[in-house]
PDB file of N, CA and C in Angstrom:
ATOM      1  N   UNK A   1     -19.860  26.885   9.862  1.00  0.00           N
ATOM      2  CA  UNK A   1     -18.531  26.684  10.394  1.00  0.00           C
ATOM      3  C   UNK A   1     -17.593  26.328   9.231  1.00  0.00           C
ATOM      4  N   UNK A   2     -16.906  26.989   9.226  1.00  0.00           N
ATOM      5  CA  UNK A   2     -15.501  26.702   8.170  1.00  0.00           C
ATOM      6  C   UNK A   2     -14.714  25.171   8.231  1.00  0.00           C
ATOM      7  N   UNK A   3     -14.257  24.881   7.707  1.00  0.00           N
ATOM      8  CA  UNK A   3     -13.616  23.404   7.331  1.00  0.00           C
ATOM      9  C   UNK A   3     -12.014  24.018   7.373  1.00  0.00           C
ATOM     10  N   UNK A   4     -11.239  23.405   8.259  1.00  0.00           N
ATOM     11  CA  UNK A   4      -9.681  24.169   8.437  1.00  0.00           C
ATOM     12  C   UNK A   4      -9.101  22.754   7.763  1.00  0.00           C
ATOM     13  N   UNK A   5      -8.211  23.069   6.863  1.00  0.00           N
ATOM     14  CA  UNK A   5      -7.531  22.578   5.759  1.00  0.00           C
ATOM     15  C   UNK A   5      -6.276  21.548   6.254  1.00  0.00           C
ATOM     16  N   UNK A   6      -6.173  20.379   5.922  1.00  0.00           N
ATOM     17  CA  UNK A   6      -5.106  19.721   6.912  1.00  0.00           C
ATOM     18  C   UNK A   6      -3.718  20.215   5.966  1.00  0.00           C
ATOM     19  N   UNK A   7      -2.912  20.217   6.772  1.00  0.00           N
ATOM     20  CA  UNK A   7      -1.785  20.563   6.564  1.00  0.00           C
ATOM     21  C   UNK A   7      -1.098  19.439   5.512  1.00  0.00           C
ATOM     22  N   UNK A   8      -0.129  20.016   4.207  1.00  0.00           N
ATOM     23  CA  UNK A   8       0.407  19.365   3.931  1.00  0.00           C
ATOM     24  C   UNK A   8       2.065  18.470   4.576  1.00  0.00           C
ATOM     25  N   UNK A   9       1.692  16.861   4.934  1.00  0.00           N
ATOM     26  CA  UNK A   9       2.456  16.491   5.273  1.00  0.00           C
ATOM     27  C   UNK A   9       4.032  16.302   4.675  1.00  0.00           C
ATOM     28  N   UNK A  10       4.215  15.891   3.132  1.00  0.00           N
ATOM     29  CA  UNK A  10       4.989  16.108   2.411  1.00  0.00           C
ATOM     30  C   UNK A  10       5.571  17.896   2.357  1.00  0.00           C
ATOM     31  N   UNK A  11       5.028  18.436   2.585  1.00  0.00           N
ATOM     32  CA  UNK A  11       5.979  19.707   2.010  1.00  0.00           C
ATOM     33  C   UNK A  11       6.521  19.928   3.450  1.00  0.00           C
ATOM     34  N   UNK A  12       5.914  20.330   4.668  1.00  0.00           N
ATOM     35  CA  UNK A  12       6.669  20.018   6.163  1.00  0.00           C
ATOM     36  C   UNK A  12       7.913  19.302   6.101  1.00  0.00           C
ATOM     37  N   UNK A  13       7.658  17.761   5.825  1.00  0.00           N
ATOM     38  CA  UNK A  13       8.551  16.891   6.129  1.00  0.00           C
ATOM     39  C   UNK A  13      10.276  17.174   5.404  1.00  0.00           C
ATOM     40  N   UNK A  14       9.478  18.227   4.116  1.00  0.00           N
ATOM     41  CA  UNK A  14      10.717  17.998   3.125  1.00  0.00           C
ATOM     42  C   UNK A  14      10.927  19.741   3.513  1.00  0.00           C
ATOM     43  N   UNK A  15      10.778  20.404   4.510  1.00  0.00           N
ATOM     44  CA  UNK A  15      10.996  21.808   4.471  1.00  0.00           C
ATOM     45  C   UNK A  15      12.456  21.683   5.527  1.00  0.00           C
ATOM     46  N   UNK A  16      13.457  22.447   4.988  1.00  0.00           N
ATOM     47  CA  UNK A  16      14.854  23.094   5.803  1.00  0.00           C
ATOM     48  C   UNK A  16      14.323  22.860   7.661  1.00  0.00           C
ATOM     49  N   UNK A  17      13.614  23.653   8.188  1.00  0.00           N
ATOM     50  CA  UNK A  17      12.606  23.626   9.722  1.00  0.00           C
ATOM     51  C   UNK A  17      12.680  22.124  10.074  1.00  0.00           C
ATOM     52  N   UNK A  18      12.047  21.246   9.100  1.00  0.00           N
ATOM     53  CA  UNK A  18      11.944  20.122  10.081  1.00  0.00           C
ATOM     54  C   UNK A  18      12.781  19.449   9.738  1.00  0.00           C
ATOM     55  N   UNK A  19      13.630  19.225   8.776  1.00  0.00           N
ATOM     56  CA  UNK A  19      15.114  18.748   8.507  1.00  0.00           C
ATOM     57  C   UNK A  19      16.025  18.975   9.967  1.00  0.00           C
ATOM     58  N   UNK A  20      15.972  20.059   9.961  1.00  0.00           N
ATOM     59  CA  UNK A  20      16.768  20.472  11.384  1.00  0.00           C
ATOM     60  C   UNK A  20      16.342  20.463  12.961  1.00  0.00           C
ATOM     61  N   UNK A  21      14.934  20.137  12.788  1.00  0.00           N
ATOM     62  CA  UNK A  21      14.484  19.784  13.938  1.00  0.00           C
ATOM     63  C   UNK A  21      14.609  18.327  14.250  1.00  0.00           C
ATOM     64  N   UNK A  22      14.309  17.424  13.105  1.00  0.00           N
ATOM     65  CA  UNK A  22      14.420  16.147  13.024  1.00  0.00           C
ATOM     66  C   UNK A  22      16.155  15.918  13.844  1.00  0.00           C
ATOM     67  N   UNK A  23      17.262  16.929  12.893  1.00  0.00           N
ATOM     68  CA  UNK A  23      18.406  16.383  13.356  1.00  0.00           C
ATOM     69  C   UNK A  23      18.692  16.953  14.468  1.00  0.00           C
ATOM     70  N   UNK A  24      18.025  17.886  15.310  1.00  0.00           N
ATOM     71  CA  UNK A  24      17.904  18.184  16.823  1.00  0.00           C
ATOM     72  C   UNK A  24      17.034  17.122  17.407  1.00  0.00           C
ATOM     73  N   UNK A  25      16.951  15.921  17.129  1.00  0.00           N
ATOM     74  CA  UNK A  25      15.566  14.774  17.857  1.00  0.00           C
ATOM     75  C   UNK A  25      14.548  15.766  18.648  1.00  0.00           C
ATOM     76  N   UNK A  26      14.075  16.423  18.149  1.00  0.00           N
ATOM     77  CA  UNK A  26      12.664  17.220  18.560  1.00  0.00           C
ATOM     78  C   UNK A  26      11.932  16.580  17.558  1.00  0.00           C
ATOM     79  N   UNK A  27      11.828  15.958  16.814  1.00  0.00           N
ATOM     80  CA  UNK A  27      10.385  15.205  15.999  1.00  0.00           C
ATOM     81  C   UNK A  27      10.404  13.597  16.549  1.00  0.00           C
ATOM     82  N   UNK A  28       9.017  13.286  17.056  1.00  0.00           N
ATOM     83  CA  UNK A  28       8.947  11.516  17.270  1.00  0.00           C
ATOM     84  C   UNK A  28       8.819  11.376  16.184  1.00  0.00           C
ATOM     85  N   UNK A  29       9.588  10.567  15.887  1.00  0.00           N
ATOM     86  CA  UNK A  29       9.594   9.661  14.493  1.00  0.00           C
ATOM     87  C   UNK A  29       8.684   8.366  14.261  1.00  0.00           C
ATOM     88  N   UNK A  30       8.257   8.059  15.373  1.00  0.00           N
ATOM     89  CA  UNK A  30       6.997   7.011  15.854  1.00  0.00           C
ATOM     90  C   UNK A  30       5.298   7.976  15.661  1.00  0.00           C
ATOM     91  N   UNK A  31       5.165   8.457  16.087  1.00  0.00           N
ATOM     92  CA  UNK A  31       4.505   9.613  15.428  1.00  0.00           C
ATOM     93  C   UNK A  31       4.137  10.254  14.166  1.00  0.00           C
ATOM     94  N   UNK A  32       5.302  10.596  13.345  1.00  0.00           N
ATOM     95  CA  UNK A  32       5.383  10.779  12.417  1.00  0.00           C
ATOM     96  C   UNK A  32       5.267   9.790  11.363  1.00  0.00           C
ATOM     97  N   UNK A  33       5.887   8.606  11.463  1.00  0.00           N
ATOM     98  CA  UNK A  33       5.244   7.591  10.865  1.00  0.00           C
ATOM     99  C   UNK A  33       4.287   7.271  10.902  1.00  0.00           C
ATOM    100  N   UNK A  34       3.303   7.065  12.089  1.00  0.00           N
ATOM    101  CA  UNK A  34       1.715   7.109  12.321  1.00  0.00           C
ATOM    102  C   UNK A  34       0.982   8.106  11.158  1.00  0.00           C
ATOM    103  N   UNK A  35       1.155   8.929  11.709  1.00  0.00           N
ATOM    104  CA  UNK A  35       0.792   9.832  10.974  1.00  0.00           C
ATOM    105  C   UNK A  35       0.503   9.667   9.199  1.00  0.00           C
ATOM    106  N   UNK A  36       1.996   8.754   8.581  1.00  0.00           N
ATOM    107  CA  UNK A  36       1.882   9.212   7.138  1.00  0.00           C
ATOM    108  C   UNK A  36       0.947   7.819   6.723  1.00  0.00           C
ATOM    109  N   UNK A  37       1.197   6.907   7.850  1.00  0.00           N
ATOM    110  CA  UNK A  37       0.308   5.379   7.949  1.00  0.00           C
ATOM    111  C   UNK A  37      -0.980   6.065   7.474  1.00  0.00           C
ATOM    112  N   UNK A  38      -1.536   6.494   7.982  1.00  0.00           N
ATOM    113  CA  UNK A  38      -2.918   7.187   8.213  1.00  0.00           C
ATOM    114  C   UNK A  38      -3.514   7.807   6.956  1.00  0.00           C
ATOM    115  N   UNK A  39      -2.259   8.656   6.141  1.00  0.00           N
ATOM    116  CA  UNK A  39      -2.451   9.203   5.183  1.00  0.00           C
ATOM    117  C   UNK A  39      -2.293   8.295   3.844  1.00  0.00           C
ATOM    118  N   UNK A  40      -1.782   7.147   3.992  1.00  0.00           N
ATOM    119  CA  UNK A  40      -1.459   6.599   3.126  1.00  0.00           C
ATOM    120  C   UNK A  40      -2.270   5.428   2.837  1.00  0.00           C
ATOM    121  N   UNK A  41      -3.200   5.494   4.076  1.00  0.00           N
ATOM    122  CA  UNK A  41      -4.372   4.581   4.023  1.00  0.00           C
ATOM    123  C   UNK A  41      -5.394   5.078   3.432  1.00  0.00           C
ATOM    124  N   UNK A  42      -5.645   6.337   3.825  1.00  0.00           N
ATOM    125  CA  UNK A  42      -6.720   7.231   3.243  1.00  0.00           C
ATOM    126  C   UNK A  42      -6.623   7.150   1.392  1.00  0.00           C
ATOM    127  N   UNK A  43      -5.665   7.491   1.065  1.00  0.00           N
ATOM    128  CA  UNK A  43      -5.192   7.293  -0.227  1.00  0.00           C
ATOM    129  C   UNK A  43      -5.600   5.932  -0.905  1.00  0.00           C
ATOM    130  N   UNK A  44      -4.709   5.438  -0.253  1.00  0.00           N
ATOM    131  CA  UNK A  44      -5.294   4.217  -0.692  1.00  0.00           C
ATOM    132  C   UNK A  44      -6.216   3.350  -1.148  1.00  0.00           C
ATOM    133  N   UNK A  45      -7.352   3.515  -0.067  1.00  0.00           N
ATOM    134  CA  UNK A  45      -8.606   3.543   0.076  1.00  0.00           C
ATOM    135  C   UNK A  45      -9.472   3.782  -1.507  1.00  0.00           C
ATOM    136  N   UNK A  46      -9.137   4.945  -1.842  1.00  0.00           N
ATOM    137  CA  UNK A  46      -9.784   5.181  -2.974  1.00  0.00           C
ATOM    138  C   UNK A  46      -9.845   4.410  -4.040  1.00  0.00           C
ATOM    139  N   UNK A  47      -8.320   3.732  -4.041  1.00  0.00           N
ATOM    140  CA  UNK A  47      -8.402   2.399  -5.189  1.00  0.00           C
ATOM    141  C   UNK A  47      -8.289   0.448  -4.747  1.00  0.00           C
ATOM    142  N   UNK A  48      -8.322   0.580  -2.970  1.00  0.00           N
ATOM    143  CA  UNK A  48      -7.942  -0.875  -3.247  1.00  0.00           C
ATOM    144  C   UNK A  48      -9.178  -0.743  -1.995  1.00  0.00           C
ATOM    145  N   UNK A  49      -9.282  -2.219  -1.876  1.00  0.00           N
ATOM    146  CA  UNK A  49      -9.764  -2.460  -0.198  1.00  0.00           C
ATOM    147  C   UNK A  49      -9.390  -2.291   0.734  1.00  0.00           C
ATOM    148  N   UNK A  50     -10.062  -2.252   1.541  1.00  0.00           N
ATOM    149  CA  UNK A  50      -9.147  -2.228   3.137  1.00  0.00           C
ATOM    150  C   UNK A  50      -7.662  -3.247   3.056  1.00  0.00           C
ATOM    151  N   UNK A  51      -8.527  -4.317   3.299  1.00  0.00           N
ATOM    152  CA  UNK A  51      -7.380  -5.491   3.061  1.00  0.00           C
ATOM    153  C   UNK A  51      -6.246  -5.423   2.450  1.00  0.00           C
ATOM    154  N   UNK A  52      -5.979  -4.752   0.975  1.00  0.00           N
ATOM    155  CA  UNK A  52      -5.643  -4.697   0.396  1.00  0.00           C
ATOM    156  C   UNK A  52      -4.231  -3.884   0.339  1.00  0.00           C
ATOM    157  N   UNK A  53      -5.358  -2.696   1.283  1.00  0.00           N
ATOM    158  CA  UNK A  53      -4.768  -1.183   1.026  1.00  0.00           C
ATOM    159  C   UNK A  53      -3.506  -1.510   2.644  1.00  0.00           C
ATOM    160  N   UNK A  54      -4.544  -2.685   3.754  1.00  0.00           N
ATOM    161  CA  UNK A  54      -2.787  -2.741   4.665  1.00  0.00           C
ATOM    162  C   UNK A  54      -2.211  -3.249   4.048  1.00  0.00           C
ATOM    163  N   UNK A  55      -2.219  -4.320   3.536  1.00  0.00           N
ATOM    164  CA  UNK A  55      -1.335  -5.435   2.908  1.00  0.00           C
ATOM    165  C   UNK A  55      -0.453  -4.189   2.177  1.00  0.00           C
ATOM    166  N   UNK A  56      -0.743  -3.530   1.474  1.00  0.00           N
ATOM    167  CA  UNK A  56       0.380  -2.875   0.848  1.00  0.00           C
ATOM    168  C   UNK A  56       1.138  -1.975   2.006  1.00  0.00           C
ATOM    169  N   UNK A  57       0.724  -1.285   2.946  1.00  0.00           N
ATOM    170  CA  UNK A  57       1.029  -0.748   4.593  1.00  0.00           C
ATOM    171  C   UNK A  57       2.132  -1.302   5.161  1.00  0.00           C
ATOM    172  N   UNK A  58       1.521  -3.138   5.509  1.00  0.00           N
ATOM    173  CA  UNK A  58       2.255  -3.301   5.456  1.00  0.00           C
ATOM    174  C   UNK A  58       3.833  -3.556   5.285  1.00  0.00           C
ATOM    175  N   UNK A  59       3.955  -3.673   3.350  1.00  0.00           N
ATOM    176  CA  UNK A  59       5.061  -3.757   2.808  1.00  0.00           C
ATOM    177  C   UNK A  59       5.894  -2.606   2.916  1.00  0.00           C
ATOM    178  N   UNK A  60       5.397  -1.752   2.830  1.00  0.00           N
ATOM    179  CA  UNK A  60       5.850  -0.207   2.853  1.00  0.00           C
ATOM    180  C   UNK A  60       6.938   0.297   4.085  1.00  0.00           C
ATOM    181  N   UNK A  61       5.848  -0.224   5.408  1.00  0.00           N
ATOM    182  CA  UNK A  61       6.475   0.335   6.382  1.00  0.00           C
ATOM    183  C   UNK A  61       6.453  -1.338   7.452  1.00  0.00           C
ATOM    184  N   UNK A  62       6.855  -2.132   6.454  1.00  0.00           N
ATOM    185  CA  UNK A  62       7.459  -3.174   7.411  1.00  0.00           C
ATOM    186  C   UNK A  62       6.966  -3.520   8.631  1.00  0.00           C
ATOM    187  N   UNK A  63       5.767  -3.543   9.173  1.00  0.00           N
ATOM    188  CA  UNK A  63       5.137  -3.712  10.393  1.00  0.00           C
ATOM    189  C   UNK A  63       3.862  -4.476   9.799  1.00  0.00           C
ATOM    190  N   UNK A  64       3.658  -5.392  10.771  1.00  0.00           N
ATOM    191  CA  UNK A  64       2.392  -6.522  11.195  1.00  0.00           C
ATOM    192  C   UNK A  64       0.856  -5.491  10.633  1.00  0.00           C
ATOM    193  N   UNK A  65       0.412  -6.860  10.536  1.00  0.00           N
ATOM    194  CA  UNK A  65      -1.213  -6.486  10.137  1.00  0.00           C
ATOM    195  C   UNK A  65      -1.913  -5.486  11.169  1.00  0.00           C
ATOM    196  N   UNK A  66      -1.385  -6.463  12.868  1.00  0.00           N
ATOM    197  CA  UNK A  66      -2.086  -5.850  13.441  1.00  0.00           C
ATOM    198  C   UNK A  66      -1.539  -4.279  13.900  1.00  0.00           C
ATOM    199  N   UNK A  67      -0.318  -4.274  13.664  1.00  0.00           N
ATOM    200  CA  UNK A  67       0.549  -2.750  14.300  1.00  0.00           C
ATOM    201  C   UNK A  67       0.126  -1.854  12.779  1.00  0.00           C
ATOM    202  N   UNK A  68      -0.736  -2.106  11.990  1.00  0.00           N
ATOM    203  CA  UNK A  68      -1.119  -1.393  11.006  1.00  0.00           C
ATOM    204  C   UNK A  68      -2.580  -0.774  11.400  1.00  0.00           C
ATOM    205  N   UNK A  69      -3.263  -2.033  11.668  1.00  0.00           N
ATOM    206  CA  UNK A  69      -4.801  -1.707  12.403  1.00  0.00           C
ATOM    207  C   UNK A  69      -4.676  -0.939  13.384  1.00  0.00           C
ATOM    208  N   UNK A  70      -3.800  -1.217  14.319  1.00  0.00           N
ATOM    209  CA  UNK A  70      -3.845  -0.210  15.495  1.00  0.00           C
ATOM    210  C   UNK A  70      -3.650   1.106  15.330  1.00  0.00           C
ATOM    211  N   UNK A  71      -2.784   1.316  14.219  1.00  0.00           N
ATOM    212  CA  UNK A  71      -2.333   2.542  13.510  1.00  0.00           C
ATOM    213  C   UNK A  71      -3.770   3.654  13.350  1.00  0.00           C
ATOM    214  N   UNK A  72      -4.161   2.706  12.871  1.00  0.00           N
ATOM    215  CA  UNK A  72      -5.869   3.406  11.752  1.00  0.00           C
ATOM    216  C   UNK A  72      -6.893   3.293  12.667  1.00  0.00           C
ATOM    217  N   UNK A  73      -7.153   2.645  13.117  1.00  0.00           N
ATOM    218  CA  UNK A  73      -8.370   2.642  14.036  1.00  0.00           C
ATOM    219  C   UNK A  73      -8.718   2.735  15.159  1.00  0.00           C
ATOM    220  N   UNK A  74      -7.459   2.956  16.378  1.00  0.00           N
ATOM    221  CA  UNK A  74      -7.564   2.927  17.067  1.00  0.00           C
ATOM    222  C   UNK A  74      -7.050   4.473  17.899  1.00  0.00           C
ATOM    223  N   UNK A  75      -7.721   5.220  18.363  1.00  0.00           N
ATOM    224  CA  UNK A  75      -7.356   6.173  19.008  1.00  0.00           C
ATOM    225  C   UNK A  75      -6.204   6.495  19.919  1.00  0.00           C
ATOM    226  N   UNK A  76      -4.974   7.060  19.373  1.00  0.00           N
ATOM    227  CA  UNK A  76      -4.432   7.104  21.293  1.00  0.00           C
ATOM    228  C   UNK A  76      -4.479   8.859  21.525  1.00  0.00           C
ATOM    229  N   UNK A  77      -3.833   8.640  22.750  1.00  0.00           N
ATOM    230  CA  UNK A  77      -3.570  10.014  23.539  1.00  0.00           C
ATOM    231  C   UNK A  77      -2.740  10.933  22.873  1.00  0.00           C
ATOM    232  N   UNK A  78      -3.030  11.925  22.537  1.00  0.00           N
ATOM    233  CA  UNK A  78      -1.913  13.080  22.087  1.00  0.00           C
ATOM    234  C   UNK A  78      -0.981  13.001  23.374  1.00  0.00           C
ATOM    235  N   UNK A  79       0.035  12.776  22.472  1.00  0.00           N
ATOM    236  CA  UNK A  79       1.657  12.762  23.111  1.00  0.00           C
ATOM    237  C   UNK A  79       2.327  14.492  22.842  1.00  0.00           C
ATOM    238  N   UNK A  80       2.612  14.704  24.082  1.00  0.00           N
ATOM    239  CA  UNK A  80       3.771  16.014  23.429  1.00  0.00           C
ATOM    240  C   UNK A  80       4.681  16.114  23.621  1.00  0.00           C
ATOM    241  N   UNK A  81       6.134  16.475  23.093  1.00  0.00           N
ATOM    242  CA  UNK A  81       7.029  16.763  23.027  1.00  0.00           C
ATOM    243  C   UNK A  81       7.727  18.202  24.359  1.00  0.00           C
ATOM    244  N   UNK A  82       6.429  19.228  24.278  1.00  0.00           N
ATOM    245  CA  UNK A  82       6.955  20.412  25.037  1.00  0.00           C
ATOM    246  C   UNK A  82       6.979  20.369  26.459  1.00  0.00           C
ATOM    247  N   UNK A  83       8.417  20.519  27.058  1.00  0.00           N
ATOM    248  CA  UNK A  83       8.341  20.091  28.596  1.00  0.00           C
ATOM    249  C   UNK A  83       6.915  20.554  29.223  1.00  0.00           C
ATOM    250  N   UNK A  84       6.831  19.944  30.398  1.00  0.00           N
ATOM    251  CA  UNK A  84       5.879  20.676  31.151  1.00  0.00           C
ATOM    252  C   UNK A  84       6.110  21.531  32.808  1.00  0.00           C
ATOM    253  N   UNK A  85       5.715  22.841  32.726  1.00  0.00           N
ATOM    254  CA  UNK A  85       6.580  23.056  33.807  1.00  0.00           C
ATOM    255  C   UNK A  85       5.109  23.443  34.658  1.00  0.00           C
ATOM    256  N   UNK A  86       5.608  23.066  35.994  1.00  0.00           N
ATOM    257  CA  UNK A  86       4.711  22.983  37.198  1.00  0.00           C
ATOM    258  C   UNK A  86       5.298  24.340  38.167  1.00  0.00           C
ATOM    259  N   UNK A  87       4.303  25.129  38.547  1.00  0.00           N
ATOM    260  CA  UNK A  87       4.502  25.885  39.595  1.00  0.00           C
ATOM    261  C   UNK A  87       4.412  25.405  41.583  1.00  0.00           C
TER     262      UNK A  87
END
Protein backbone atom coordinates (compact mmCIF):
# COMPACT_ATOMS: atom_id res chain seq x y z
CA UNK A 1 0.00 0.00 0.00
CA UNK A 2 1.34 3.39 -0.93
CA UNK A 3 1.91 6.12 1.78
CA UNK A 4 -0.25 9.39 0.40
CA UNK A 5 1.88 12.43 1.15
CA UNK A 6 0.36 15.09 3.59
CA UNK A 7 -0.25 18.12 2.06
CA UNK A 8 1.80 21.09 2.43
CA UNK A 9 0.20 23.36 4.99
CA UNK A 10 2.31 26.52 4.47
CA UNK A 11 2.15 26.73 0.72
CA UNK A 12 -2.05 26.32 0.84
CA UNK A 13 -2.26 28.81 3.49
CA UNK A 14 -0.03 31.32 1.58
CA UNK A 15 -1.70 30.39 -1.99
CA UNK A 16 -4.10 33.42 -3.84
CA UNK A 17 -7.32 30.24 -3.37
CA UNK A 18 -7.21 30.33 0.21
CA UNK A 19 -6.43 34.01 0.69
CA UNK A 20 -9.76 34.49 -0.93
CA UNK A 21 -11.56 31.88 0.54
CA UNK A 22 -10.38 32.87 3.96
CA UNK A 23 -11.77 36.49 2.98
CA UNK A 24 -15.11 34.78 1.80
CA UNK A 25 -15.22 33.10 5.72
CA UNK A 26 -15.33 29.64 4.02
CA UNK A 27 -12.10 28.56 6.09
CA UNK A 28 -12.66 27.74 10.13
CA UNK A 29 -10.01 29.44 11.42
CA UNK A 30 -10.43 27.27 14.70
CA UNK A 31 -9.56 24.43 12.62
CA UNK A 32 -6.99 25.71 10.90
CA UNK A 33 -5.21 26.68 13.82
CA UNK A 34 -5.64 23.11 15.19
CA UNK A 35 -4.32 21.94 12.55
CA UNK A 36 -0.87 24.03 12.42
CA UNK A 37 -0.93 23.23 16.56
CA UNK A 38 -0.48 19.71 15.49
CA UNK A 39 2.15 20.42 13.03
CA UNK A 40 4.07 22.44 15.08
CA UNK A 41 4.14 19.94 17.75
CA UNK A 42 5.30 17.30 15.54
CA UNK A 43 8.22 19.56 14.71
CA UNK A 44 8.94 20.28 17.65
CA UNK A 45 9.13 17.13 19.07
CA UNK A 46 12.24 16.37 17.31
CA UNK A 47 14.23 18.84 19.43
CA UNK A 48 12.50 19.56 22.78
CA UNK A 49 10.17 17.47 25.09
CA UNK A 50 6.78 17.20 25.19
CA UNK A 51 6.65 19.63 27.99
CA UNK A 52 8.69 21.73 26.52
CA UNK A 53 7.58 21.60 23.02
CA UNK A 54 3.68 22.95 24.62
CA UNK A 55 5.20 25.36 26.71
CA UNK A 56 6.53 26.89 23.60
CA UNK A 57 2.59 26.12 21.91
CA UNK A 58 1.63 27.65 24.26
CA UNK A 59 3.48 31.04 23.78
CA UNK A 60 2.95 30.96 20.18
CA UNK A 61 -0.65 30.58 20.01
CA UNK A 62 -1.63 32.06 23.35
CA UNK A 63 -3.84 29.28 24.74
CA UNK A 64 -3.67 27.14 28.13
CA UNK A 65 -1.70 23.98 28.67
CA UNK A 66 -4.70 22.22 28.68
CA UNK A 67 -6.46 23.79 25.26
CA UNK A 68 -2.96 22.70 23.83
CA UNK A 69 -3.31 18.96 25.06
CA UNK A 70 -6.65 18.78 23.83
CA UNK A 71 -5.36 20.05 20.59
CA UNK A 72 -2.81 16.94 20.23
CA UNK A 73 -4.28 14.21 21.78
CA UNK A 74 -7.43 14.18 21.75
CA UNK A 75 -9.61 13.16 18.82
CA UNK A 76 -12.65 15.16 17.64
CA UNK A 77 -15.27 14.77 14.94
CA UNK A 78 -14.55 15.98 11.44
CA UNK A 79 -16.45 19.18 11.17
CA UNK A 80 -17.57 20.35 7.63
CA UNK A 81 -18.10 23.35 6.20
CA UNK A 82 -20.30 21.97 2.94
CA UNK A 83 -24.06 22.49 3.45
CA UNK A 84 -25.92 19.43 3.72
CA UNK A 85 -28.84 18.91 1.63
CA UNK A 86 -31.60 16.34 2.53
CA UNK A 87 -34.08 14.91 0.08
Amino acid sequence: MEKIPKPDLEAIVSSDLFREMRRLNLVDEIELRNLMVKKDYKNLRSSFTSSRAIEILMDKYSLSDTAILSIIFHNRDKKTKTPQVFK
